[in-house]
C-alpha atoms as a PDB file:
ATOM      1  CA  UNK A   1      25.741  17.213  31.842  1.00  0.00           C
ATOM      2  CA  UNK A   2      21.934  18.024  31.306  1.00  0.00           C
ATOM      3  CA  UNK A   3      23.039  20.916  29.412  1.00  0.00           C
ATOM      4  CA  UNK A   4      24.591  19.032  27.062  1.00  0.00           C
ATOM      5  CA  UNK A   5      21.898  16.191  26.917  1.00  0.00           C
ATOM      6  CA  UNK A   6      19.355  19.768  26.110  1.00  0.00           C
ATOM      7  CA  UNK A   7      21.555  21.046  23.271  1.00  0.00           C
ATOM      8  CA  UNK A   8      21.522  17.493  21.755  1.00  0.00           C
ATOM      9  CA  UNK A   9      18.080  17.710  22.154  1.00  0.00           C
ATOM     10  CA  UNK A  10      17.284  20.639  20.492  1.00  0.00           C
ATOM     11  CA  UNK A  11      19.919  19.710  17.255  1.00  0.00           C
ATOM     12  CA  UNK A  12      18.197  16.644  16.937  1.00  0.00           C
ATOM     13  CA  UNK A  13      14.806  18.654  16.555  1.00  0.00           C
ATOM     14  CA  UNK A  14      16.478  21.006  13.972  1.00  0.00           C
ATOM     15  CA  UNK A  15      18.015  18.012  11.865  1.00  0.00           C
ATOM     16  CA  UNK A  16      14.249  16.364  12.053  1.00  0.00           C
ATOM     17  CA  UNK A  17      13.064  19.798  10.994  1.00  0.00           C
ATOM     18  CA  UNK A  18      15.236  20.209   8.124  1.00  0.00           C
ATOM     19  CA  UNK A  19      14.379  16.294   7.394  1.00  0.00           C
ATOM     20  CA  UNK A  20      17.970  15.414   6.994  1.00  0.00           C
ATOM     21  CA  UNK A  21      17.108  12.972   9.795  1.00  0.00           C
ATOM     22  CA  UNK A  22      14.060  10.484   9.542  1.00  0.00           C
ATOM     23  CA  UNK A  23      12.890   8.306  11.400  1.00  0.00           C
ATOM     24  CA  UNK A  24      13.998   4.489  11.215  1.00  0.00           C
ATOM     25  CA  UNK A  25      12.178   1.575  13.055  1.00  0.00           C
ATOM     26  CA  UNK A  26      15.077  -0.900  13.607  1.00  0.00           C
ATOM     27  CA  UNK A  27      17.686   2.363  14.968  1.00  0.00           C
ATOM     28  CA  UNK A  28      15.210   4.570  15.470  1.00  0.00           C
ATOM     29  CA  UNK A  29      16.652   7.954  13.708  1.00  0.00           C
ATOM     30  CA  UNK A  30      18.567   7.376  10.038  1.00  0.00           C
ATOM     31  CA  UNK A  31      19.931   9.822   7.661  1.00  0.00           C
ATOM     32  CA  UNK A  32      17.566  10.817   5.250  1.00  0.00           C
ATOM     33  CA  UNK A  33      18.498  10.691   1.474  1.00  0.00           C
ATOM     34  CA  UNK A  34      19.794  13.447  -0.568  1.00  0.00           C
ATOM     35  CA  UNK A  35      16.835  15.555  -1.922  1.00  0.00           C
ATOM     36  CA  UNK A  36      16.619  19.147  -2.442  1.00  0.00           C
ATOM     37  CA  UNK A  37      15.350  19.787   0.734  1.00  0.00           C
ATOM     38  CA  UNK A  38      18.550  18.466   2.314  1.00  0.00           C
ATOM     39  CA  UNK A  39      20.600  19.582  -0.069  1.00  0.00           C
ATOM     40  CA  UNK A  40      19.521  23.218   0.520  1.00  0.00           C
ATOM     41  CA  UNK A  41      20.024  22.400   4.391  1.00  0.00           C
ATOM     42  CA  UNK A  42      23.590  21.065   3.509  1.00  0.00           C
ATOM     43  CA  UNK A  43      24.616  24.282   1.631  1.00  0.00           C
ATOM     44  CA  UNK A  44      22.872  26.445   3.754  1.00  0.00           C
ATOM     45  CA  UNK A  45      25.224  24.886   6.805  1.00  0.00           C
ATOM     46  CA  UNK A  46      27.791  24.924   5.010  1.00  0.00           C
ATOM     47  CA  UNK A  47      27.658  28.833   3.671  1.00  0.00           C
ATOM     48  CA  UNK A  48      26.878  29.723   7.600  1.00  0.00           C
ATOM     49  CA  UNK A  49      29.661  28.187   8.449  1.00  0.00           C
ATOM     50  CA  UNK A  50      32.143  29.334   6.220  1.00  0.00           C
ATOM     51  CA  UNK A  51      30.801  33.074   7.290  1.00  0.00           C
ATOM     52  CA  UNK A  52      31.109  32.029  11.085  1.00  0.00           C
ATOM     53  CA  UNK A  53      34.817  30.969  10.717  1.00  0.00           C
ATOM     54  CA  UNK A  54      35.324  33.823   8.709  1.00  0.00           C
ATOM     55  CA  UNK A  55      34.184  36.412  11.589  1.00  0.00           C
ATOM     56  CA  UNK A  56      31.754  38.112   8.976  1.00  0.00           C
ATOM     57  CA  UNK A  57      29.237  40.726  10.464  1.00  0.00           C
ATOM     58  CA  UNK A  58      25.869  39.399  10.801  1.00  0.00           C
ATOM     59  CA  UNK A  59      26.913  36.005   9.778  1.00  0.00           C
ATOM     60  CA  UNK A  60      24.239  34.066  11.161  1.00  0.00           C
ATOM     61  CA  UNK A  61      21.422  36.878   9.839  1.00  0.00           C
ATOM     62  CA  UNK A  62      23.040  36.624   5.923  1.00  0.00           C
ATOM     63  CA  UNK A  63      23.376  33.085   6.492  1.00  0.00           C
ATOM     64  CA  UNK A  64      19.319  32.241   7.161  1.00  0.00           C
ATOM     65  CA  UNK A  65      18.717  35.092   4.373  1.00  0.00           C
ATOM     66  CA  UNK A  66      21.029  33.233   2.036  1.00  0.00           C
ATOM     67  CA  UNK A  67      19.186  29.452   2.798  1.00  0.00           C
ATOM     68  CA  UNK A  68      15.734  31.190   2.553  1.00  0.00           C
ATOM     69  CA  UNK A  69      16.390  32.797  -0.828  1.00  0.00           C
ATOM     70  CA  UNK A  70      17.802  29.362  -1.803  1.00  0.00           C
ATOM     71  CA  UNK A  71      14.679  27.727  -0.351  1.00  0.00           C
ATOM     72  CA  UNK A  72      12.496  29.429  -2.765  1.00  0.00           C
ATOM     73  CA  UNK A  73      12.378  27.491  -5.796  1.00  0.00           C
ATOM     74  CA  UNK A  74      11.926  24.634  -4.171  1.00  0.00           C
ATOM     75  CA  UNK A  75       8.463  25.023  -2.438  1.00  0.00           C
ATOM     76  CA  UNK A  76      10.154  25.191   1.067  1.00  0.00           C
ATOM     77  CA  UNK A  77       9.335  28.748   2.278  1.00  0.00           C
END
């Protein structure tokens, strides 16, 4: 159980990171509104995913290499 509670933990820290969750005084966290930054978050989840289910080879490693190349123009990197 305090596994679990830690992994929750630690997703909630990467969503905060990637600001596609903000902070909210009445509920205290709220989805943040589509911007690039989530956006590129959102595609870069999605691509990662898509490699995952598809048992690519370094998935995960061309997934964060995809999202950082993506990240550029943006001012994010």
């Amino acid at each position: 159980m305090v596994s679990c509670g830690i992994g929750l933990f630690i997703s909630l820290i990467g969503l905060v990171n990637a600001k596609f969750v903000v902070g909210d005084p009445v509920t205290i966290v709220h989805s943040a509104s589509l911007n690039p930054v989530v956006i590129t978050f959102l595609v870069g989840l999605a691509v990662t995913t898509i490699l995952v289910a598809r048992k690519v080879t370094g998935a995960l490693m061309l997934g964060i290499v995809f999202t950082t190349i993506i990240a550029i123009p943006i001012g994010r990197v």
